[in-house]
PDB file of N, CA and C in Angstrom:
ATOM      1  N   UNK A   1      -3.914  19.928 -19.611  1.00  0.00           N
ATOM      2  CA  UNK A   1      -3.423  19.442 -18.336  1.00  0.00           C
ATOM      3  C   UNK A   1      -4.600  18.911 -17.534  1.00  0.00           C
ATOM      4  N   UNK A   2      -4.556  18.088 -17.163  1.00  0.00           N
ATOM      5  CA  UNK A   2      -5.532  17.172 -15.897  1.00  0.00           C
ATOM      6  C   UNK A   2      -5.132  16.867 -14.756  1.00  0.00           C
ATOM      7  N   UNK A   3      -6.472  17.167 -13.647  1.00  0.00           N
ATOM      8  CA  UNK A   3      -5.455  17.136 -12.274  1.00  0.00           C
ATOM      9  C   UNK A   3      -7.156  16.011 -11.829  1.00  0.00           C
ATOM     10  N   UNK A   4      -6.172  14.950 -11.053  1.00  0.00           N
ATOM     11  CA  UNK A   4      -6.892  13.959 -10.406  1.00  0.00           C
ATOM     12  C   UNK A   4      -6.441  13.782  -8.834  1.00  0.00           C
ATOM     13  N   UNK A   5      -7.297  13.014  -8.516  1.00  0.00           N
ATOM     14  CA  UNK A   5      -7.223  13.047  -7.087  1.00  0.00           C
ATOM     15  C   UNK A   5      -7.110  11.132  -7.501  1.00  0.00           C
ATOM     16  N   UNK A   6      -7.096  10.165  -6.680  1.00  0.00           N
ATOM     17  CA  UNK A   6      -6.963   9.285  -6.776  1.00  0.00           C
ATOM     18  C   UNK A   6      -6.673   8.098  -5.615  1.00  0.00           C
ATOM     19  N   UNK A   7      -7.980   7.300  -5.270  1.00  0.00           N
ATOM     20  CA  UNK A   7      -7.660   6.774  -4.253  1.00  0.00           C
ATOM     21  C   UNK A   7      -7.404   4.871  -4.190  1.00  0.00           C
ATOM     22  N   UNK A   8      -6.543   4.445  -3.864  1.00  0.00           N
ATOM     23  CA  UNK A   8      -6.106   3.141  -3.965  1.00  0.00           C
ATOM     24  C   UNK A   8      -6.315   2.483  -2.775  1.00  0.00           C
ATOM     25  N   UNK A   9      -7.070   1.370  -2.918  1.00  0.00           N
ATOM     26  CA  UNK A   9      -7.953   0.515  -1.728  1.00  0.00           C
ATOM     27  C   UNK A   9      -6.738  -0.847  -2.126  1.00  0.00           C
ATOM     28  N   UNK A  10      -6.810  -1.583  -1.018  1.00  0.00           N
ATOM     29  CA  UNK A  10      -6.382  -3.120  -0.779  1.00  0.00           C
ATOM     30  C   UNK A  10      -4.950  -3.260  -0.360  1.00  0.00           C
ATOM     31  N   UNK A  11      -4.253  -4.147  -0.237  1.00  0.00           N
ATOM     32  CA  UNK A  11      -3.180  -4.388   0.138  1.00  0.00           C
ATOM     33  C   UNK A  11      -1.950  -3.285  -0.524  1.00  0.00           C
ATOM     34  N   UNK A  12      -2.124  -2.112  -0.233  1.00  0.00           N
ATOM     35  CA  UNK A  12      -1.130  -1.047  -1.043  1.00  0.00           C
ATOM     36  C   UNK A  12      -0.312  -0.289   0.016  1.00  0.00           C
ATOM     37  N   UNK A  13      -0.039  -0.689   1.837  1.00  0.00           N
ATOM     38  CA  UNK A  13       0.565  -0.238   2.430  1.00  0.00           C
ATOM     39  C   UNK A  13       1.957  -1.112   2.513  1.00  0.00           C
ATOM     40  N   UNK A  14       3.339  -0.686   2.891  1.00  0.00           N
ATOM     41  CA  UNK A  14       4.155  -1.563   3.169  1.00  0.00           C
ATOM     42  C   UNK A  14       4.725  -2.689   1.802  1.00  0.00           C
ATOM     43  N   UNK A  15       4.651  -2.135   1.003  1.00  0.00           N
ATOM     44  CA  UNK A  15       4.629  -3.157  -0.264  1.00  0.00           C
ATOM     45  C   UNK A  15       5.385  -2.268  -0.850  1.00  0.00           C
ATOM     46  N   UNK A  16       6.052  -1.238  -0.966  1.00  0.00           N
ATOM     47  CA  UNK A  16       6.531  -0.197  -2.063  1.00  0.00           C
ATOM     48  C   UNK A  16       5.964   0.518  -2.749  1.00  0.00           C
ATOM     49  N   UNK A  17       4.731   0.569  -2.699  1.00  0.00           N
ATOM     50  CA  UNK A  17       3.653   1.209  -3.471  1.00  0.00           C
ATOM     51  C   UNK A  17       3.793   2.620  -4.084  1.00  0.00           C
ATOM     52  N   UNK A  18       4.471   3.285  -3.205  1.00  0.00           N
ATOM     53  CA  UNK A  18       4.561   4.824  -2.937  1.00  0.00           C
ATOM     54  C   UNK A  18       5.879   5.235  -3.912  1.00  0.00           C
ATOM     55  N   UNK A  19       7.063   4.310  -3.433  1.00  0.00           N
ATOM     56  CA  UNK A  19       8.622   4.226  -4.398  1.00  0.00           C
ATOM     57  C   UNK A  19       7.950   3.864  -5.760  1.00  0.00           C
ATOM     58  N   UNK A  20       7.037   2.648  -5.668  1.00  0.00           N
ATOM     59  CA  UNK A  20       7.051   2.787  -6.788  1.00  0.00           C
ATOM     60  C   UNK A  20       6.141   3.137  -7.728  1.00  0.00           C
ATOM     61  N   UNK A  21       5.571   4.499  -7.820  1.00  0.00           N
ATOM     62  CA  UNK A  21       5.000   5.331  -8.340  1.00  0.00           C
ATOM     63  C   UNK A  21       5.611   6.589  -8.898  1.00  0.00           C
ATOM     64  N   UNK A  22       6.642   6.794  -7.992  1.00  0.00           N
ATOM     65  CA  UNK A  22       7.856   7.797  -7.814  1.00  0.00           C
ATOM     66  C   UNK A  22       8.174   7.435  -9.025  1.00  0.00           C
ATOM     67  N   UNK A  23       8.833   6.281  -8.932  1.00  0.00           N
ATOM     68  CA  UNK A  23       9.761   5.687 -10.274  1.00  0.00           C
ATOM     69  C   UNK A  23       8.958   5.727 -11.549  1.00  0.00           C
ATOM     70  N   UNK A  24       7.515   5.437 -11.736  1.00  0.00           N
ATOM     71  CA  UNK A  24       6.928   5.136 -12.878  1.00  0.00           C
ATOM     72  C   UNK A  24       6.453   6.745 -13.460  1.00  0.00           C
ATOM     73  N   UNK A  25       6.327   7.108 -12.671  1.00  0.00           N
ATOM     74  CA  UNK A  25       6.019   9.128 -13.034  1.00  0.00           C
ATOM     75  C   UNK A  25       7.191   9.786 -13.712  1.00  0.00           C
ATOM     76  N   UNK A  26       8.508   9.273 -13.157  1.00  0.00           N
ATOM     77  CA  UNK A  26       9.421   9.558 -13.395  1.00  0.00           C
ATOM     78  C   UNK A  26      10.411   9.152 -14.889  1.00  0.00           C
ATOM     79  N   UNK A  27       9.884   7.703 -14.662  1.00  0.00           N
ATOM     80  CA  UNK A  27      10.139   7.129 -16.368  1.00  0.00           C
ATOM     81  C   UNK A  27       8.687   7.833 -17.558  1.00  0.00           C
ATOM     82  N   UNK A  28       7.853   8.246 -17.242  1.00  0.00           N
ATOM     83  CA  UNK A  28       6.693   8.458 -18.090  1.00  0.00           C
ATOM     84  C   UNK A  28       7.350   9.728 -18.321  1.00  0.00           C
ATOM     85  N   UNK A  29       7.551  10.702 -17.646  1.00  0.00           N
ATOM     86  CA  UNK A  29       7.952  12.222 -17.352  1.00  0.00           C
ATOM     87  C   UNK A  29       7.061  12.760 -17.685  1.00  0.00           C
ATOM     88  N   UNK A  30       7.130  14.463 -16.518  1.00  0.00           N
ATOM     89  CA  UNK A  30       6.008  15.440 -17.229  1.00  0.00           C
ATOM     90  C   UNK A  30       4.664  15.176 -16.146  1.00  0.00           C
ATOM     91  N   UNK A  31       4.794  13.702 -14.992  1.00  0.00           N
ATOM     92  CA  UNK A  31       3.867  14.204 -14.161  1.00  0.00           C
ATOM     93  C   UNK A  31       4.181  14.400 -12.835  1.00  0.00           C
ATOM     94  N   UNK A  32       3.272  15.261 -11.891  1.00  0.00           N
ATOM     95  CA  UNK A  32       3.392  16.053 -11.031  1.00  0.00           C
ATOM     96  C   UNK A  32       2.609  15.551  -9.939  1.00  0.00           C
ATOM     97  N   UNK A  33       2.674  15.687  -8.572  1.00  0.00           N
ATOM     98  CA  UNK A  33       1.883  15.140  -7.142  1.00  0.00           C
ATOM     99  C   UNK A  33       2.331  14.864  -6.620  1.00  0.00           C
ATOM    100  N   UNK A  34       1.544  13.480  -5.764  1.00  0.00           N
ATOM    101  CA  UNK A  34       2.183  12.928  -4.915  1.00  0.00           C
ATOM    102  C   UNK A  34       1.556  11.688  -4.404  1.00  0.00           C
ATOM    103  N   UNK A  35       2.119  11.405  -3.806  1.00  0.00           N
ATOM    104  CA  UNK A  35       1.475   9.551  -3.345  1.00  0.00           C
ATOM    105  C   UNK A  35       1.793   9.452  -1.477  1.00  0.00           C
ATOM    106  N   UNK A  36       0.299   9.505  -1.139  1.00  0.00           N
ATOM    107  CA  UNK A  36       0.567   9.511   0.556  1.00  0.00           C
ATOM    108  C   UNK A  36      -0.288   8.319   1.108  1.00  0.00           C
ATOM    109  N   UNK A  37       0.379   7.619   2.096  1.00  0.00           N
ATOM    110  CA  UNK A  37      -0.512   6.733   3.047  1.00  0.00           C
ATOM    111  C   UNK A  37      -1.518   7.077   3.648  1.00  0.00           C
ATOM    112  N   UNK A  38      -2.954   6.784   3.912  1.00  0.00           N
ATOM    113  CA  UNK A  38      -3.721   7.655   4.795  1.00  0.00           C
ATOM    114  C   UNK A  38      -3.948   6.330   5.728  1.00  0.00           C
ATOM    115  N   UNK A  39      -4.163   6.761   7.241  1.00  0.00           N
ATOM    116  CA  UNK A  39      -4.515   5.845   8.161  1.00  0.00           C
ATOM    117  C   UNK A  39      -5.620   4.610   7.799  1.00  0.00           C
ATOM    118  N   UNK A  40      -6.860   5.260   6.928  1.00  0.00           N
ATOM    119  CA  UNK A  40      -7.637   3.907   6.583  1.00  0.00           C
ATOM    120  C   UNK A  40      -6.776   2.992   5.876  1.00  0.00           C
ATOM    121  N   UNK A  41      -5.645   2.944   5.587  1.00  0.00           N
ATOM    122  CA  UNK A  41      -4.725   1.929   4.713  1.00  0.00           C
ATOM    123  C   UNK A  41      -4.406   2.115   3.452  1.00  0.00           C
ATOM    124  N   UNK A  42      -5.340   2.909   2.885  1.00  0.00           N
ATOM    125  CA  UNK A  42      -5.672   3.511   1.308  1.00  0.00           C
ATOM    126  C   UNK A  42      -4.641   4.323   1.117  1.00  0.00           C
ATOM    127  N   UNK A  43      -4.234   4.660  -0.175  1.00  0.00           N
ATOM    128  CA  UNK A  43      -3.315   5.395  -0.692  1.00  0.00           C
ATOM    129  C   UNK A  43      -3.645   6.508  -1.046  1.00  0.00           C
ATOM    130  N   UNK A  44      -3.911   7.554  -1.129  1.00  0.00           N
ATOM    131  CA  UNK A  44      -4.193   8.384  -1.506  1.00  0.00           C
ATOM    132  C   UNK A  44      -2.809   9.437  -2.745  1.00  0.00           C
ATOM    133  N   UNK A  45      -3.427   9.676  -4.017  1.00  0.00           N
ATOM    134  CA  UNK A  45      -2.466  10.753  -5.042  1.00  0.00           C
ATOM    135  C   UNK A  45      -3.210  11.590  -5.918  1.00  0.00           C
ATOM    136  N   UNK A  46      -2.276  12.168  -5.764  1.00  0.00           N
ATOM    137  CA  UNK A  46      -3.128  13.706  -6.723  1.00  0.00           C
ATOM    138  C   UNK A  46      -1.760  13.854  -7.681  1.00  0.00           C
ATOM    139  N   UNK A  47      -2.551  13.955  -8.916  1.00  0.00           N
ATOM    140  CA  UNK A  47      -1.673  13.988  -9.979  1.00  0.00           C
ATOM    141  C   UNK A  47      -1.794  14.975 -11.179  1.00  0.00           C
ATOM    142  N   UNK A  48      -0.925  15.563 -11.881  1.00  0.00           N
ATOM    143  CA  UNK A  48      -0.755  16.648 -12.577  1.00  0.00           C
ATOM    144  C   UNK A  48      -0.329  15.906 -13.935  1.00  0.00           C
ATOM    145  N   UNK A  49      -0.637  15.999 -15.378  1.00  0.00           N
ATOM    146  CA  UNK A  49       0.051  15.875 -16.304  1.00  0.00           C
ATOM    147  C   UNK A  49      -0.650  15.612 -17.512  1.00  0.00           C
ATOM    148  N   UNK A  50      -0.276  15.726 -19.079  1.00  0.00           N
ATOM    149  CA  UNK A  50      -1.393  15.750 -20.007  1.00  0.00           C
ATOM    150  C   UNK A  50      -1.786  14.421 -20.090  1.00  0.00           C
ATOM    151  N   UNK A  51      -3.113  14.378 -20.985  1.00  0.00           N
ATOM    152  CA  UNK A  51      -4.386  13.631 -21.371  1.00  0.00           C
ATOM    153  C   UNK A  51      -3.398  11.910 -20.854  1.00  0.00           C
ATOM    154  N   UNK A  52      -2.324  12.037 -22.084  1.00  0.00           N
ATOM    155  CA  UNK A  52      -2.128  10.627 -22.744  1.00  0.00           C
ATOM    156  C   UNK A  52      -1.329   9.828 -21.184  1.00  0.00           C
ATOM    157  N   UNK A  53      -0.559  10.769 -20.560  1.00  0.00           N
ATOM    158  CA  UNK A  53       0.059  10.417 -19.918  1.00  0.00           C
ATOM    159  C   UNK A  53      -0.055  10.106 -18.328  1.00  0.00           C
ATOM    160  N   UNK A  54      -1.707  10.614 -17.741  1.00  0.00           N
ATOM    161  CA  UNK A  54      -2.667   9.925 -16.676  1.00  0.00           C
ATOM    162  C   UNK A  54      -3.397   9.251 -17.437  1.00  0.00           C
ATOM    163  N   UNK A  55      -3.443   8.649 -18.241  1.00  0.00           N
ATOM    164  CA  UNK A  55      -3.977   7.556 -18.543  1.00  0.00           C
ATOM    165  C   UNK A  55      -2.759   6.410 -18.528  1.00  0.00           C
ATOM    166  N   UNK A  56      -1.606   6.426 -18.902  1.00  0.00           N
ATOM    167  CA  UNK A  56      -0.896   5.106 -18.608  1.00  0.00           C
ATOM    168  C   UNK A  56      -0.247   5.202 -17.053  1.00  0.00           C
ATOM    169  N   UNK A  57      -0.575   6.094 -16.291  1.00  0.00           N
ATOM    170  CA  UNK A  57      -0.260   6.232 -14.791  1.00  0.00           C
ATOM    171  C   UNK A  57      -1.605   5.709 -14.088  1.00  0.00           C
ATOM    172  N   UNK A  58      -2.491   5.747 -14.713  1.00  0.00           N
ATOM    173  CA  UNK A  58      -3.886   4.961 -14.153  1.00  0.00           C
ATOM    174  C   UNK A  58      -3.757   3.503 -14.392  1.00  0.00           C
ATOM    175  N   UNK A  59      -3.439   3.563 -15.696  1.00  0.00           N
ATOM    176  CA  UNK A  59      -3.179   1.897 -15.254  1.00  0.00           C
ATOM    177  C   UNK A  59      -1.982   1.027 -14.727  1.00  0.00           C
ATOM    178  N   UNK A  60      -1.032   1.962 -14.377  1.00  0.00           N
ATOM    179  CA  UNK A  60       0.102   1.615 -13.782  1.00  0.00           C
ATOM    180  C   UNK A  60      -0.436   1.743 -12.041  1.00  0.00           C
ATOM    181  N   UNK A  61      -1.593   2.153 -12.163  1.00  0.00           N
ATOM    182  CA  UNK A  61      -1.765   2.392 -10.053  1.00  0.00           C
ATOM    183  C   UNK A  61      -2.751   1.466 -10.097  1.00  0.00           C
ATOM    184  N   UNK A  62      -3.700   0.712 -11.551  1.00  0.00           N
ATOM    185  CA  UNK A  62      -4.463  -0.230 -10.934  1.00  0.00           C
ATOM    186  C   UNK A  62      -3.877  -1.956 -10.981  1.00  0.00           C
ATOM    187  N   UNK A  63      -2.644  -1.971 -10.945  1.00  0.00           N
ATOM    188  CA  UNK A  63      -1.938  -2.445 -11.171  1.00  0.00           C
ATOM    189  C   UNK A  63      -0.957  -2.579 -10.090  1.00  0.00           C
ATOM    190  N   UNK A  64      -0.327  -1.685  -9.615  1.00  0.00           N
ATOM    191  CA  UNK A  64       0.767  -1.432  -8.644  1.00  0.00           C
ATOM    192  C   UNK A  64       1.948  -2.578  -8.553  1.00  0.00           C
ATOM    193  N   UNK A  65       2.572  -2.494  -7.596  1.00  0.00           N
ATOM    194  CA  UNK A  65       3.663  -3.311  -7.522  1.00  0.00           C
ATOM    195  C   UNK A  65       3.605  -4.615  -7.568  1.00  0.00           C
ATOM    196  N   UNK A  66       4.579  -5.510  -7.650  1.00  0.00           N
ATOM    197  CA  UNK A  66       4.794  -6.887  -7.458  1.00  0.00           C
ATOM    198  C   UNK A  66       3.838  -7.500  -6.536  1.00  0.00           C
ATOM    199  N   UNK A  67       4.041  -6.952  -4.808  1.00  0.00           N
ATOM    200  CA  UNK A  67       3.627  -7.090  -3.904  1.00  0.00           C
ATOM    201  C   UNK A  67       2.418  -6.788  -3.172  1.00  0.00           C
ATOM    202  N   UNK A  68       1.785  -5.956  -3.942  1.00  0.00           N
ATOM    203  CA  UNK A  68       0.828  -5.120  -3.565  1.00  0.00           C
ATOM    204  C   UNK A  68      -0.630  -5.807  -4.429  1.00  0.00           C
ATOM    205  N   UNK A  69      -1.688  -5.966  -3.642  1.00  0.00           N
ATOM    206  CA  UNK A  69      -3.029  -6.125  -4.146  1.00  0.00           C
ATOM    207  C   UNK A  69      -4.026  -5.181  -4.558  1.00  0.00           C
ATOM    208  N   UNK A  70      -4.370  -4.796  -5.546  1.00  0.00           N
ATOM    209  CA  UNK A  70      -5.044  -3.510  -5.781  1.00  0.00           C
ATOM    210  C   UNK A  70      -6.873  -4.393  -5.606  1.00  0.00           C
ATOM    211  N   UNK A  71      -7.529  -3.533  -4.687  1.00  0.00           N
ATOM    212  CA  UNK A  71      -8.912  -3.801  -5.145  1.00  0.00           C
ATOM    213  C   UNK A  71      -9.904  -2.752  -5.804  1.00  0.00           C
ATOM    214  N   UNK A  72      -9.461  -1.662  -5.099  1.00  0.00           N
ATOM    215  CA  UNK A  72     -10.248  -0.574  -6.043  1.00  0.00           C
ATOM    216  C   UNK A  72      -9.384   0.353  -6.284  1.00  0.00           C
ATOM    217  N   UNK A  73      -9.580   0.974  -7.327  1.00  0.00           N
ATOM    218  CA  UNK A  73      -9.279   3.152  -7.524  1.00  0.00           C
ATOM    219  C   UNK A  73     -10.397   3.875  -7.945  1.00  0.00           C
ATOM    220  N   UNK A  74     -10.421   4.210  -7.212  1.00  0.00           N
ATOM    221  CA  UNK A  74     -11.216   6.016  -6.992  1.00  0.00           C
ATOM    222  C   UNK A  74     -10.463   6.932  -7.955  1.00  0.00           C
ATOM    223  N   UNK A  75     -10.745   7.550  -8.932  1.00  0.00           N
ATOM    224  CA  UNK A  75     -10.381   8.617  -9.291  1.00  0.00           C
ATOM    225  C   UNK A  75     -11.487   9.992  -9.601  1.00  0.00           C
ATOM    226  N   UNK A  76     -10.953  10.918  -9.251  1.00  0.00           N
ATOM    227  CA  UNK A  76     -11.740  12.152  -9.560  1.00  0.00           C
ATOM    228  C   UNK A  76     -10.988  13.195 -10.259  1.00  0.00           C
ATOM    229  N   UNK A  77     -11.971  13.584 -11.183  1.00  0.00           N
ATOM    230  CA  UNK A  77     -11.250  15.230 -11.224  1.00  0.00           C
ATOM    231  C   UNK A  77     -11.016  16.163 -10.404  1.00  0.00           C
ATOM    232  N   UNK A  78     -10.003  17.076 -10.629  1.00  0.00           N
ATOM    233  CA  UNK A  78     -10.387  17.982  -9.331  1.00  0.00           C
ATOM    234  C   UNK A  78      -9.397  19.502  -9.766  1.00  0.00           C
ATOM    235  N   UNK A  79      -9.804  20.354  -9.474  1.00  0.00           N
ATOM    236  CA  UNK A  79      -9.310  21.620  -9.751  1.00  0.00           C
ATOM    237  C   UNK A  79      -7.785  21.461  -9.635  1.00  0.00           C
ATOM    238  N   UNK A  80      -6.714  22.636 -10.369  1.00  0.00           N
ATOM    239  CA  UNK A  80      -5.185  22.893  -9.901  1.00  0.00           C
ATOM    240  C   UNK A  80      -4.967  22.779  -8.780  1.00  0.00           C
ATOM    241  N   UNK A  81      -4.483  22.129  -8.233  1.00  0.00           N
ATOM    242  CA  UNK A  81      -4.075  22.824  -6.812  1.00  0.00           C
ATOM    243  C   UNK A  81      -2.846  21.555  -7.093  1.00  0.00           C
ATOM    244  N   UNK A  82      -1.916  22.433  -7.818  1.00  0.00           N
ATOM    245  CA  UNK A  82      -0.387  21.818  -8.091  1.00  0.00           C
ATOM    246  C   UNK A  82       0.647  22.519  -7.626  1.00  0.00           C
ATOM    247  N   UNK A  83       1.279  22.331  -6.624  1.00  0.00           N
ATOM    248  CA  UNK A  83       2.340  23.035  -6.168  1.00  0.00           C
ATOM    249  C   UNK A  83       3.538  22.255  -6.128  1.00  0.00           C
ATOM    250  N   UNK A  84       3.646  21.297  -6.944  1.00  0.00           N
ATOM    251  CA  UNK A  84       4.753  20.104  -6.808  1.00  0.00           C
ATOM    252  C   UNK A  84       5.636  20.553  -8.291  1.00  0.00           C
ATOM    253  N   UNK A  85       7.102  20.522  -8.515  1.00  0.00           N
ATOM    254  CA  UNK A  85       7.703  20.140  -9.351  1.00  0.00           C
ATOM    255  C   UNK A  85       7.942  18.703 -10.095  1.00  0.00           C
ATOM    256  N   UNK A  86       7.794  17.921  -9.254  1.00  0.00           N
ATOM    257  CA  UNK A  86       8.132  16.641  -9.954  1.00  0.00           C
ATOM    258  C   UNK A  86       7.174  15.492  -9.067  1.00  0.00           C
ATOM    259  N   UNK A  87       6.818  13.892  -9.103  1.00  0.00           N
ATOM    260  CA  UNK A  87       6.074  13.646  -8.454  1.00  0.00           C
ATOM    261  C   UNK A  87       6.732  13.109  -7.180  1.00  0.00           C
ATOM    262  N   UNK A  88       6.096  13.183  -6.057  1.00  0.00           N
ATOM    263  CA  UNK A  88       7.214  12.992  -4.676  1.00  0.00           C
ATOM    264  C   UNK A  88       6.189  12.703  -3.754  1.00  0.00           C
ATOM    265  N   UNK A  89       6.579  11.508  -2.712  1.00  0.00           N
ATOM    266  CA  UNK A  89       6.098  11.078  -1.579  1.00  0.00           C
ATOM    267  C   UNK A  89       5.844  12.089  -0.586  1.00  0.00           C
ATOM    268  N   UNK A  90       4.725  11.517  -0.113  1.00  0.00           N
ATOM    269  CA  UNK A  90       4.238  12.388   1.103  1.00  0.00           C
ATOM    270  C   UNK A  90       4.037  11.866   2.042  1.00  0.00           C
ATOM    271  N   UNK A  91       4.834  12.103   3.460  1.00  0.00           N
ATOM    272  CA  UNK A  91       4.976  11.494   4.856  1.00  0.00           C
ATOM    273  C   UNK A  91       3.780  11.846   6.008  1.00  0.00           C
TER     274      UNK A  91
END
């Protein structure tokens, strides 16, 4: 199991970004977090799930939606701290 932290720079507010991460975690199955707006504009997610399967969720976030411009991701490792059942937006 691998737990990342993960931060998404560029045009990723207001675009669906967040729905649609929901949806792509959800078709992959098996990962866990969440996907929140932070005031600098950046996206911020922390994600739960094995080897094979944050790796095609990494390139599904450097990537993102239709609408959305990705310029950077940040990712880190980072200790458990999973308290989520399934992956779900954060307000």
């Amino acid at each position: 199991m691998r737990y990342k932290k993960i931060i998404v720079s560029g045009n990723v507010q207001g675009v669906g970004f967040r729905e649609f991460l929901r949806k792509e975690a959800s078709r992959l199955g098996g990962l866990r977090g969440y996907a929140k707006n932070l005031k600098s504009g950046d996206l911020e997610i922390m994600l739960a799930g094995d080897n094979e399967k944050v790796n095609l969720f990494m390139k599904i976030c450097r990537r993102g939606p239709l609408l959305a411009s990705v310029k950077e991701v940040h990712e880190e490792e980072v200790d458990s701290e999973d308290d989520f059942d399934s992956f779900v937006i954060k307000y």
